[in-house]
Protein backbone atom coordinates (compact mmCIF):
# COMPACT_ATOMS: atom_id res chain seq x y z
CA UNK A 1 21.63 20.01 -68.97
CA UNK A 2 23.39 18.42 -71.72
CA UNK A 3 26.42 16.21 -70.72
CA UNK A 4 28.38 16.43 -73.73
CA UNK A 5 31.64 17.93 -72.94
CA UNK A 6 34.56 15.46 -72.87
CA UNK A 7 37.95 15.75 -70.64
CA UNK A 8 41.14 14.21 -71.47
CA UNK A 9 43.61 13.20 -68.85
CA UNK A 10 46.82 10.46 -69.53
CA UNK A 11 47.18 9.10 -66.08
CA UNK A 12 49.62 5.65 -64.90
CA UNK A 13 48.03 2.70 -66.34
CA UNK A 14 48.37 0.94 -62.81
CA UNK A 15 46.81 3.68 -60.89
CA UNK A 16 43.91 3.62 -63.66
CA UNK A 17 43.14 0.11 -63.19
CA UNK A 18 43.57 0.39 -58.83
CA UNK A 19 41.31 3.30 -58.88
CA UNK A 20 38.72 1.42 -61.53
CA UNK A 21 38.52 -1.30 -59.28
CA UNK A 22 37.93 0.68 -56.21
CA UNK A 23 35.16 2.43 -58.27
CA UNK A 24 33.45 -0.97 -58.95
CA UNK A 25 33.32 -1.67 -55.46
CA UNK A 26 31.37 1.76 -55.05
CA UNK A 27 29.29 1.25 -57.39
CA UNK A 28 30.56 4.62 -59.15
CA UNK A 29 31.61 4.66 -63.15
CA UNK A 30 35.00 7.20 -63.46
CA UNK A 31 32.90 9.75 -65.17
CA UNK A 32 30.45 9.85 -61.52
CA UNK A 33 33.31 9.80 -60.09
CA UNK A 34 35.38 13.44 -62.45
CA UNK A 35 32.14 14.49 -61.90
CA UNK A 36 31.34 14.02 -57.80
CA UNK A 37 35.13 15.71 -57.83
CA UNK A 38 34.18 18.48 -60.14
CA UNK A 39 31.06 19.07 -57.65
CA UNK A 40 33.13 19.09 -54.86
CA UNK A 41 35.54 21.79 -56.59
CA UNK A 42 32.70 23.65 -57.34
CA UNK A 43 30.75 23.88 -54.21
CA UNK A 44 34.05 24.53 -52.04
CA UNK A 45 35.39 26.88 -54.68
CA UNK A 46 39.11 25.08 -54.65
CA UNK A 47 40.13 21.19 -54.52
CA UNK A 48 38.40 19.12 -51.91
CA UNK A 49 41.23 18.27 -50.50
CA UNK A 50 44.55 20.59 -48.49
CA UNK A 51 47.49 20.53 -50.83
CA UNK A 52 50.61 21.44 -48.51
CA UNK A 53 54.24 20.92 -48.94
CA UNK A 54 55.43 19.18 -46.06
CA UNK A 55 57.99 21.03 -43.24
CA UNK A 56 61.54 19.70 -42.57
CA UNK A 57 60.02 17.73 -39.83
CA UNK A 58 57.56 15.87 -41.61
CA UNK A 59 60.04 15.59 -44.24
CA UNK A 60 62.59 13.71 -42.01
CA UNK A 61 59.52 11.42 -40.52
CA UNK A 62 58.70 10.33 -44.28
CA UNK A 63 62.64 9.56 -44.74
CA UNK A 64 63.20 8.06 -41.41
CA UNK A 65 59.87 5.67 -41.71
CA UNK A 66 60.82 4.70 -45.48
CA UNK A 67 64.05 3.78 -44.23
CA UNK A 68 62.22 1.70 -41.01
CA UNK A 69 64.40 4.28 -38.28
CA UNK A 70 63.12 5.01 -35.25
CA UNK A 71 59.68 3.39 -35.55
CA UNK A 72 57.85 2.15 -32.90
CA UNK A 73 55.82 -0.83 -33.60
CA UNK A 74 52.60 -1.56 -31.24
CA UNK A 75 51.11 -5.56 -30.81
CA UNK A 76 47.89 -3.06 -30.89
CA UNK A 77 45.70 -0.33 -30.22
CA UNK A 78 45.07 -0.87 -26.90
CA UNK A 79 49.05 -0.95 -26.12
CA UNK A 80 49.67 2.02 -28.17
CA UNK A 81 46.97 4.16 -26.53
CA UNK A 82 48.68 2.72 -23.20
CA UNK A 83 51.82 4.08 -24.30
CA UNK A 84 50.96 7.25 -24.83
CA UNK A 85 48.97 7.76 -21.91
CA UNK A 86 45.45 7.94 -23.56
């Protein structure tokens, strides 16, 4: 099959570059990677990927931890699996 359709996206010159970078590391060019996504869309008929919009709850978490309230920090793992009883 012929690979000669082109798509277009503007997209945050920062984010570009991060997400280039990571691709390098992959060993991936961007187009493998539109098209691996494009795959993906295809075989699961919708994005690979949930979209949600979050609840109050989570809502208040994502306010609360970007304002560093009630967080509970952990030395490590082990302590925060001893914490909560796991």
């Amino acid at each position: 099959m012929a690979k000669d359709a082109t798509v277009r996206a503007r997209i945050d010159p920062d984010l570009k570059l991060e997400v280039e970078r990571l691709f390098e590391e992959l060993g991936i060019s961007t187009t493998e990677a539109i098209t691996l996504f494009y795959r993906q869309v295809k075989l699961r008929n919708g994005l690979p990927f949930e979209l949600i919009v979050p609840n109050q709850t989570t809502e208040k978490v994502f306010r609360d931890t970007d304002a560093n309230k009630e967080l509970v920090r952990f030395n490590d793992a082990d302590e925060m699996f001893g914490q909560l009883g796991i």
